[in-house]
C-alpha atoms as a PDB file:
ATOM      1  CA  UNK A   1       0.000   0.000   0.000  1.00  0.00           C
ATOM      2  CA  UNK A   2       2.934   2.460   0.857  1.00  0.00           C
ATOM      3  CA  UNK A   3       3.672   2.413  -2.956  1.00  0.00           C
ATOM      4  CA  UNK A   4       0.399   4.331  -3.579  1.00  0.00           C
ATOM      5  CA  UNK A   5       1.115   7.194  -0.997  1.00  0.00           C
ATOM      6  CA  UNK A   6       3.364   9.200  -3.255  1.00  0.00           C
ATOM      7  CA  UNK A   7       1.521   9.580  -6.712  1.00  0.00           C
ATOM      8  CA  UNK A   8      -1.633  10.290  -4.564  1.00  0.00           C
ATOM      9  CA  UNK A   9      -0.243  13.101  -2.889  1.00  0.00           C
ATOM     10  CA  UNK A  10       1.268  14.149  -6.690  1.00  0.00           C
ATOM     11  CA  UNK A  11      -2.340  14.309  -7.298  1.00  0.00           C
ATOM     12  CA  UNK A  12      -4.251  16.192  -4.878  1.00  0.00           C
ATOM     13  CA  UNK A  13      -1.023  18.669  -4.954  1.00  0.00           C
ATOM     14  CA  UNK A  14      -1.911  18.752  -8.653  1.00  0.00           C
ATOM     15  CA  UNK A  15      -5.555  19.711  -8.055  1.00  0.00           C
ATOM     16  CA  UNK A  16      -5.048  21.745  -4.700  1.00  0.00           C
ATOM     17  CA  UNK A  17      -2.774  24.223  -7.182  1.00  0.00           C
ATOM     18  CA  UNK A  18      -5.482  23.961 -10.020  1.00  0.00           C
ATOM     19  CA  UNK A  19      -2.612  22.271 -12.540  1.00  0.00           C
ATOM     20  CA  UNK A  20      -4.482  20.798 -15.189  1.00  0.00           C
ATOM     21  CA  UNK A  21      -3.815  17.230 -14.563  1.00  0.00           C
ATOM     22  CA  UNK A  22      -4.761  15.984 -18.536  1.00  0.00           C
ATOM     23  CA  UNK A  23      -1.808  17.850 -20.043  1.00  0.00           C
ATOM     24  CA  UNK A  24       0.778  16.436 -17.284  1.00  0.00           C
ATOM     25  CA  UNK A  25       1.567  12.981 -18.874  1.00  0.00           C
ATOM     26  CA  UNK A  26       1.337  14.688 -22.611  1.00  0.00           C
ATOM     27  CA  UNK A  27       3.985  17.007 -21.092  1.00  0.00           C
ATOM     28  CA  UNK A  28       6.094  14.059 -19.759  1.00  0.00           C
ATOM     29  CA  UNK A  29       5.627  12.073 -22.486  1.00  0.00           C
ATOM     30  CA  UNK A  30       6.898  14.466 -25.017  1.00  0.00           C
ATOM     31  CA  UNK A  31       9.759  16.042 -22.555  1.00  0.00           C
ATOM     32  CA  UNK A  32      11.637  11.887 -23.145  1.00  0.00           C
ATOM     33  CA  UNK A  33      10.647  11.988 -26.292  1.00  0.00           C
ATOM     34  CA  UNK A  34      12.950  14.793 -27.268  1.00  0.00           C
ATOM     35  CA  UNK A  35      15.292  13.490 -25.048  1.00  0.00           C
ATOM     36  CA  UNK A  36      15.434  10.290 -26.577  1.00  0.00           C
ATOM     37  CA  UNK A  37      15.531  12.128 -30.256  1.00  0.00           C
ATOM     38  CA  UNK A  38      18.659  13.780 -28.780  1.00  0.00           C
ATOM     39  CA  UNK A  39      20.425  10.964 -27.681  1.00  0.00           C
ATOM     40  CA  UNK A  40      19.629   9.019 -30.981  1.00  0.00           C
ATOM     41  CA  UNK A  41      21.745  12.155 -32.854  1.00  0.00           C
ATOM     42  CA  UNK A  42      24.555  12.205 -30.444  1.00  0.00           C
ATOM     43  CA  UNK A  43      24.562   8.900 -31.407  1.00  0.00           C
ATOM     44  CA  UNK A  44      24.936   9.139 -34.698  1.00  0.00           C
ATOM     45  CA  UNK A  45      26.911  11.811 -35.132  1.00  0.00           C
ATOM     46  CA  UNK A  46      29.176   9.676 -33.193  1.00  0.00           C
ATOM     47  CA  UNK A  47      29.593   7.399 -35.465  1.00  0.00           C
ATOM     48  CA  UNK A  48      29.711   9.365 -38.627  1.00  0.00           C
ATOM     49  CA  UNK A  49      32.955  10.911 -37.274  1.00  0.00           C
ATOM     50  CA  UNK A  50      34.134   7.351 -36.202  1.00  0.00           C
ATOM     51  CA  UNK A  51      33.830   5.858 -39.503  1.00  0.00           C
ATOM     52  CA  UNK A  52      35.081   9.622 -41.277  1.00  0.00           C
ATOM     53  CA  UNK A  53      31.766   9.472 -43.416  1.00  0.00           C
ATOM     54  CA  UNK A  54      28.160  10.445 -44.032  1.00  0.00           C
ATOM     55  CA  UNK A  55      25.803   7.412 -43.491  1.00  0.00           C
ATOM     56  CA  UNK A  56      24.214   6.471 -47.273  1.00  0.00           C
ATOM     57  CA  UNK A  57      20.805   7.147 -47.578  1.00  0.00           C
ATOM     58  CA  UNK A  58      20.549   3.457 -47.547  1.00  0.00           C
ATOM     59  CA  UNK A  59      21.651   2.750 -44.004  1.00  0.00           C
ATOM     60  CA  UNK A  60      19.833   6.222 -42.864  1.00  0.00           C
ATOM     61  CA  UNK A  61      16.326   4.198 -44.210  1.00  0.00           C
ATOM     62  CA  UNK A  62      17.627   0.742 -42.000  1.00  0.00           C
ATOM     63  CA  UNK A  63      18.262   2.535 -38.586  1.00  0.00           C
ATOM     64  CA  UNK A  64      14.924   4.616 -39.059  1.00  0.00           C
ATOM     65  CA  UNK A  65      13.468   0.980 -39.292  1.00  0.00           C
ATOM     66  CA  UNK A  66      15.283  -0.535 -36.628  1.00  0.00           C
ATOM     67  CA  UNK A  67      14.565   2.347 -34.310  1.00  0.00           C
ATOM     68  CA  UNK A  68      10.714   2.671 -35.246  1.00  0.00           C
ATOM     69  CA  UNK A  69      10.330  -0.933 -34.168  1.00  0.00           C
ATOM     70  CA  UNK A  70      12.658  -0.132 -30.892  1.00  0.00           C
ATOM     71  CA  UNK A  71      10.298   2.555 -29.978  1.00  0.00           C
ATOM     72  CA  UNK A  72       7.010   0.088 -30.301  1.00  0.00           C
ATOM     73  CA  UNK A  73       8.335  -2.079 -27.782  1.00  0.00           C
ATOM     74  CA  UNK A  74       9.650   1.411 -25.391  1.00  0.00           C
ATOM     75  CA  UNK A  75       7.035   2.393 -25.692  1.00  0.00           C
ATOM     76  CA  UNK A  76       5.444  -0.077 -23.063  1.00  0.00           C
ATOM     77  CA  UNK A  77       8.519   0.679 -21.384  1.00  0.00           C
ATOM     78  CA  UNK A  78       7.794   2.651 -18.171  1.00  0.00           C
ATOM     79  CA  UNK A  79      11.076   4.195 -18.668  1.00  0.00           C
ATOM     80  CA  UNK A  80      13.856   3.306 -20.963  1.00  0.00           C
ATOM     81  CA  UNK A  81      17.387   4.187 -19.579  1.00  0.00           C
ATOM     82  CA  UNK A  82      20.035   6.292 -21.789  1.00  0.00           C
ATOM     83  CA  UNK A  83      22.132   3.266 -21.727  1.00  0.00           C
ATOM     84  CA  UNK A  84      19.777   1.454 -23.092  1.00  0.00           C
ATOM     85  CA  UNK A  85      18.958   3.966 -25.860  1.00  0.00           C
ATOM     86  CA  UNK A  86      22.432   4.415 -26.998  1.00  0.00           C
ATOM     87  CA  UNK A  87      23.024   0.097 -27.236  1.00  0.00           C
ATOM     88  CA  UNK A  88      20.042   0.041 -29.853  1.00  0.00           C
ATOM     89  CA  UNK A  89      21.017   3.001 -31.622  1.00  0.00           C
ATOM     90  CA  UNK A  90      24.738   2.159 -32.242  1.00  0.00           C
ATOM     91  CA  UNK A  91      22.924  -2.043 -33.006  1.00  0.00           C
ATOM     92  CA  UNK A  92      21.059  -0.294 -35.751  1.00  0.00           C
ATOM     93  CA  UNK A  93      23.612   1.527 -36.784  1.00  0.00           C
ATOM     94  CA  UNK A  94      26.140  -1.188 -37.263  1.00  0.00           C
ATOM     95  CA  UNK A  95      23.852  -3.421 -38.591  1.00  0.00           C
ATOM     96  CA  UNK A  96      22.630  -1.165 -41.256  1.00  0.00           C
ATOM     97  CA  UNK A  97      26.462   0.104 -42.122  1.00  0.00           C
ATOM     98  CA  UNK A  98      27.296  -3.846 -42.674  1.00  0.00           C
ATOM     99  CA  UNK A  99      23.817  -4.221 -44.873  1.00  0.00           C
ATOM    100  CA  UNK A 100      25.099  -1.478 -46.802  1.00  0.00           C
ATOM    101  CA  UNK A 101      28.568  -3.028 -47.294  1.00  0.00           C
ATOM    102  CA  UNK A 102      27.411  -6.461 -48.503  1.00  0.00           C
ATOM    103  CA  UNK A 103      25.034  -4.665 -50.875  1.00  0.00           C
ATOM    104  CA  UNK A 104      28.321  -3.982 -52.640  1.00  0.00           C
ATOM    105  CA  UNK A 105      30.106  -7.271 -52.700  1.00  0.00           C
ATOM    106  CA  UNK A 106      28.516 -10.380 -55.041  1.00  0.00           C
ATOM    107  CA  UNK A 107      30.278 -14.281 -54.537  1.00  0.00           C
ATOM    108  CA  UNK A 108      31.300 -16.315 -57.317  1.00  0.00           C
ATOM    109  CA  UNK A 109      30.857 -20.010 -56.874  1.00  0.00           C
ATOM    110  CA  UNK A 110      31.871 -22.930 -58.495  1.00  0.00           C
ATOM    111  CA  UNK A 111      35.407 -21.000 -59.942  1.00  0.00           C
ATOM    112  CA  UNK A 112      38.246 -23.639 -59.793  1.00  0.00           C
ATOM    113  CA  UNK A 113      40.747 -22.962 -57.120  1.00  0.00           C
ATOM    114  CA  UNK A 114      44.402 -22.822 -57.976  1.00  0.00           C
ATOM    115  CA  UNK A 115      47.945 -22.740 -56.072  1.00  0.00           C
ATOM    116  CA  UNK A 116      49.022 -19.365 -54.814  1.00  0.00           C
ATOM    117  CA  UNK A 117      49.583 -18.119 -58.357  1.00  0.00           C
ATOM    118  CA  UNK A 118      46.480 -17.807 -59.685  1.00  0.00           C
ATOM    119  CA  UNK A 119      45.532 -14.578 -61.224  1.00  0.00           C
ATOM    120  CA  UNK A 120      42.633 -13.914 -59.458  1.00  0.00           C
ATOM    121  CA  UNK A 121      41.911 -10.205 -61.089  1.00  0.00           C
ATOM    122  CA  UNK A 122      42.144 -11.964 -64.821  1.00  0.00           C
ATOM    123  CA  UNK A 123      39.897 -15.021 -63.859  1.00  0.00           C
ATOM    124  CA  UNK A 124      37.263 -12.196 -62.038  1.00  0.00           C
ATOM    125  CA  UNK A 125      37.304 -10.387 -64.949  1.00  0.00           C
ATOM    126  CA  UNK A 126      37.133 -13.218 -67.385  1.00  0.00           C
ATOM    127  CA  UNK A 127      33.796 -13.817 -65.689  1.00  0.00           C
ATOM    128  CA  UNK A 128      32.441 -10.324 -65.394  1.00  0.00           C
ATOM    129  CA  UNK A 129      32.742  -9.777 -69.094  1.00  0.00           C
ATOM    130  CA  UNK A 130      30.469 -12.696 -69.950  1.00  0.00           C
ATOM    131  CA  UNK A 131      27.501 -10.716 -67.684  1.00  0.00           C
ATOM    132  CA  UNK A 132      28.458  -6.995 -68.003  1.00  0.00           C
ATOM    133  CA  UNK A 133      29.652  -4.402 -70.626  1.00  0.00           C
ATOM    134  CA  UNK A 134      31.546  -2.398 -70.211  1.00  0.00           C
ATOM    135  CA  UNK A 135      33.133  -4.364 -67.105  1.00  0.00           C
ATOM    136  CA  UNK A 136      32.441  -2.315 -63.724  1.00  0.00           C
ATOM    137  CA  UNK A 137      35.403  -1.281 -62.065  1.00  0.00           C
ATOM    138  CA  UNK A 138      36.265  -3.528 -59.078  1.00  0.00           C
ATOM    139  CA  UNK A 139      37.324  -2.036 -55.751  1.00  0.00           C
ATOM    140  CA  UNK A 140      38.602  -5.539 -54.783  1.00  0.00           C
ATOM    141  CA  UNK A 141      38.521  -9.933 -55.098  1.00  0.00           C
ATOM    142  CA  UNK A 142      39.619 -12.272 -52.642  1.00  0.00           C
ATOM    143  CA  UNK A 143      38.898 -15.837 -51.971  1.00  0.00           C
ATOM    144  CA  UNK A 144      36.870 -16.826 -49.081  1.00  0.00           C
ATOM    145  CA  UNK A 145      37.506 -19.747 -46.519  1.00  0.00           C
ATOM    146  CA  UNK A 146      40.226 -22.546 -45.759  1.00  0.00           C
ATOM    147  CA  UNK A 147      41.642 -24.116 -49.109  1.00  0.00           C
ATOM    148  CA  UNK A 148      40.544 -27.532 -48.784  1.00  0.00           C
ATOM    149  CA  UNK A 149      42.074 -29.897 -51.936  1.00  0.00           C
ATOM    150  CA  UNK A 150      39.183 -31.199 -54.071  1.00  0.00           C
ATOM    151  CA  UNK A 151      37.019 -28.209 -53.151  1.00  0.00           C
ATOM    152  CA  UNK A 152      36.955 -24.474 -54.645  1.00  0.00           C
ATOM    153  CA  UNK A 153      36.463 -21.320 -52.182  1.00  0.00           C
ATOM    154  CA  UNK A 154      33.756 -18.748 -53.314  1.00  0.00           C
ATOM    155  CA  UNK A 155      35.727 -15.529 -54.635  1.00  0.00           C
ATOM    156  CA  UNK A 156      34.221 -12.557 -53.214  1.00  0.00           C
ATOM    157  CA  UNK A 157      34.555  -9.399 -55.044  1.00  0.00           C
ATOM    158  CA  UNK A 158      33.475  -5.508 -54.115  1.00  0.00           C
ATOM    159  CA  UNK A 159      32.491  -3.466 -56.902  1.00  0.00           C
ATOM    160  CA  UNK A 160      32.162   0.499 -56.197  1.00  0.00           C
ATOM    161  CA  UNK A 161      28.632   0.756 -56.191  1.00  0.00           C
ATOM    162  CA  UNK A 162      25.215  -1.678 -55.023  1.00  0.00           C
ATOM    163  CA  UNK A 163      23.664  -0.686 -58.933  1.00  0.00           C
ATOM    164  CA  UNK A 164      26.963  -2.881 -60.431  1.00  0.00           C
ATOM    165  CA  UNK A 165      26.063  -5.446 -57.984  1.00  0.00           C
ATOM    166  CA  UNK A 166      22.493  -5.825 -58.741  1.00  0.00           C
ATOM    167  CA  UNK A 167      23.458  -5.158 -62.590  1.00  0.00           C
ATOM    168  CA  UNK A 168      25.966  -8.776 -62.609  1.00  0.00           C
ATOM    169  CA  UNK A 169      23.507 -10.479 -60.766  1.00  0.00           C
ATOM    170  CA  UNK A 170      20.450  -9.789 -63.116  1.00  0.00           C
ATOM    171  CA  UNK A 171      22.738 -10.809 -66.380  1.00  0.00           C
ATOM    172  CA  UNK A 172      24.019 -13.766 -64.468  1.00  0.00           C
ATOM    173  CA  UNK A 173      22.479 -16.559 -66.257  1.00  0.00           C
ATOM    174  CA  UNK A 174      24.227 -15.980 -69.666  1.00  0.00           C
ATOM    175  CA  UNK A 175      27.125 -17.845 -67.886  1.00  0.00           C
ATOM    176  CA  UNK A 176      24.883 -20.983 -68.763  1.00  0.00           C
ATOM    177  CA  UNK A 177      26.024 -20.521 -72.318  1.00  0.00           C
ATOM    178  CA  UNK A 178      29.346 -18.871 -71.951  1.00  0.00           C
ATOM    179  CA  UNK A 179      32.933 -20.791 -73.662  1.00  0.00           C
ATOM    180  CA  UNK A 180      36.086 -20.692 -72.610  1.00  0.00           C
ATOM    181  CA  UNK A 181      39.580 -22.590 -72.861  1.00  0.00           C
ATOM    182  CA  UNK A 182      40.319 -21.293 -69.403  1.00  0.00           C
ATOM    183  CA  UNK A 183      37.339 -20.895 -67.153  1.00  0.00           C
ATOM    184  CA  UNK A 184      34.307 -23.699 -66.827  1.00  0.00           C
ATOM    185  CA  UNK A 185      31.503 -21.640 -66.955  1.00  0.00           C
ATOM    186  CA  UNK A 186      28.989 -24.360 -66.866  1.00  0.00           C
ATOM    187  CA  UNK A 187      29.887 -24.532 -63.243  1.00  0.00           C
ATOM    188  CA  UNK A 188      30.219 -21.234 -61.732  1.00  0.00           C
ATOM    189  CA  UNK A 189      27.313 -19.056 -60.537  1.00  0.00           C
ATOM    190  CA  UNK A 190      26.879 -15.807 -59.110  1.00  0.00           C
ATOM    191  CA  UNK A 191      24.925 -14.862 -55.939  1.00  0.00           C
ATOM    192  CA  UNK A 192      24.865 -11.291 -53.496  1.00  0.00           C
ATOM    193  CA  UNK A 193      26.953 -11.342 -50.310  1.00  0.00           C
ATOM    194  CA  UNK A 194      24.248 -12.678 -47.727  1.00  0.00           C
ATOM    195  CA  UNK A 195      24.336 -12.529 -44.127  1.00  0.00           C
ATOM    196  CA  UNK A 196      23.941 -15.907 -42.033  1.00  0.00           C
ATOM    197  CA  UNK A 197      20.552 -15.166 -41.555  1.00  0.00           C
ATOM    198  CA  UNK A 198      20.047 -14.804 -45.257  1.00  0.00           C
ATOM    199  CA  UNK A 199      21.880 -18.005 -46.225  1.00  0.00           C
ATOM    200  CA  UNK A 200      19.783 -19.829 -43.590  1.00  0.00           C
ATOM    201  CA  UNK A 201      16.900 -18.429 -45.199  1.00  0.00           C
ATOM    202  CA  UNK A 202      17.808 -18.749 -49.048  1.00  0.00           C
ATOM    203  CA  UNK A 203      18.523 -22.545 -48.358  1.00  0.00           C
ATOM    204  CA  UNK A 204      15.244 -23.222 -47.118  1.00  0.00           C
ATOM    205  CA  UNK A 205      14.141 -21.527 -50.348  1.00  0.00           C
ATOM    206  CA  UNK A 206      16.442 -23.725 -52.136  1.00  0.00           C
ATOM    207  CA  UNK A 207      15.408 -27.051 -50.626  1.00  0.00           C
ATOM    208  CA  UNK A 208      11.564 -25.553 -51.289  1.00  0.00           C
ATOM    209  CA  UNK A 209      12.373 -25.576 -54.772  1.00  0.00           C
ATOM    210  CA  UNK A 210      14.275 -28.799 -55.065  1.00  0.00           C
ATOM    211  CA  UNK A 211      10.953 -30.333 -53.415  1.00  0.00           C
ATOM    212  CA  UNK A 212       8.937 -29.019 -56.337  1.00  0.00           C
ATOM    213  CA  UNK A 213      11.290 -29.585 -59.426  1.00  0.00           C
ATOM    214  CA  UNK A 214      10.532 -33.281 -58.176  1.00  0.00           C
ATOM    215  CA  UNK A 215       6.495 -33.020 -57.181  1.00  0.00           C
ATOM    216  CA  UNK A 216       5.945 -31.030 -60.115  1.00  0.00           C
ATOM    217  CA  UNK A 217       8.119 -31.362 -63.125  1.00  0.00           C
ATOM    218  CA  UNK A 218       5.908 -30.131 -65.986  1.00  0.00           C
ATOM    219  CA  UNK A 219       6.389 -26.715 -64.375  1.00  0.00           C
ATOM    220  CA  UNK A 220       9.345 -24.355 -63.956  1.00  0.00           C
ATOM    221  CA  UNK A 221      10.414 -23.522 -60.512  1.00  0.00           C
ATOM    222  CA  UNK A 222      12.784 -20.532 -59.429  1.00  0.00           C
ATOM    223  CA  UNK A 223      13.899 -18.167 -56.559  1.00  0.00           C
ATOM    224  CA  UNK A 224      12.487 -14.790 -56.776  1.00  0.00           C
ATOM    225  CA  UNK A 225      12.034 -11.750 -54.465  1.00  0.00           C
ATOM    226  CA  UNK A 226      12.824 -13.996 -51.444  1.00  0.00           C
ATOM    227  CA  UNK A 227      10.161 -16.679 -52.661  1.00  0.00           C
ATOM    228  CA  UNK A 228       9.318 -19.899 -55.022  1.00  0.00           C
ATOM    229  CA  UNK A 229       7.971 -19.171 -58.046  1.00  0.00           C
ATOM    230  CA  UNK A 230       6.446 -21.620 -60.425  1.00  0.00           C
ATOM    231  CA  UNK A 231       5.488 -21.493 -64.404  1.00  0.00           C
ATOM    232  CA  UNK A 232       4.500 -23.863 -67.035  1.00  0.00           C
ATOM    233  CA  UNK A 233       7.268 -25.060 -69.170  1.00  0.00           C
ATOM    234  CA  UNK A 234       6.722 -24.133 -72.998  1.00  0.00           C
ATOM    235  CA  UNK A 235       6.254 -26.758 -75.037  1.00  0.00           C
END
């Protein structure tokens, strides 16, 4: 019962002074609100400096998002600590930053790995000329993982800009009927730099559409927008 004592004597101090007691949550309310809006720039601007760059309009979009569902859930919050304010600000800051980073990068698969003398540049670009003209100017390519003999490790490679990416990507089935003395294109294939989350996800989608090449195989079946699609085959 002792908990009750103080917010009724906030009350009848409230009335005793004639303090209209409707707008004194509102007030409240909107005093952490700006507070909160404050700390969310700090924040940022923290980590602008920290990384010597402006945040892409991109990752600006992503931490809007990730905040707007943060704020939801604090909102049944009866009062959300700075320290916890600043932890999910700088969470959806990183995680849109490394969004935005992968959205540059694509993976090559299936590209036969050599000794330590490969050319890597001239087998990347070997590959990106079958898919893109003119080539797009690479920032970087390195191979990915443990060199294991009888396997090949992906070959990751970061273009300057997400549009290349998505540009490769969307041409790369004409590897299917690409030739070359050097390179087996038959075998390599082209997919974005996913997060573990997204490879979880994209294998489910994979074994979805394994499932119905067999159950169904009068139709076509393919991954698109994150989902299975299916068409009849032309005859």
């Amino acid at each position: 019962q002792q908990e009750h004592v103080l917010p009724i004597k906030a009350v009848v101090s409230t009335q005793s002074t004639g303090t209209d007691q409707s707008s004194f949550l509102p007030s409240k309310i909107c005093e952490t609100s700006r507070k909160m809006l404050k700390l969310q720039e700090e924040q940022l601007d923290a980590v602008r400096e920290s990384v010597k760059q402006d945040v892409t309009s991109s990752v600006r979009d992503s931490v809007k998002s990730e905040l707007k569902s943060w704020a939801s859930v604090a909102a049944n919050s009866s009062k959300p600590t700075d320290a916890v304010v600043k932890k999910t600000v700088q969470k959806a800051v990183n995680s849109a930053m490394e969004s935005d980073s992968r959205s540059k990068n694509l993976i090559m698969y299936g590209v036969k790995d050599r000794d330590s003398t490969e050319d890597l540049p001239a087998m990347v670009n070997e590959i990106l000329q079958e898919v893109a003209y003119p080539v797009p100017e690479k920032m970087g390519a390195c191979r990915v993982g443990v060199q294991k003999r009888g396997s090949s490790r992906p070959i990751k490679v970061t273009l300057f800009h997400a549009e290349n990416v998505k540009n490769v990507l969307s041409k790369a089935s004409k590897l299917r009927t690409a030739e070359s003395s050097t390179v087996d294109f038959a075998k390599i294939y082209l997919a974005p730099d996913r997060s573990k989350e997204e490879r979880s996800a994209h294998q489910q989608l994979v074994m979805e559409m394994k499932r119905l090449n067999t159950e169904k195989p009068s139709q076509l079946h393919i991954i698109r927008n994150n989902r299975v699609i299916s068409f009849d085959k032309k005859a």
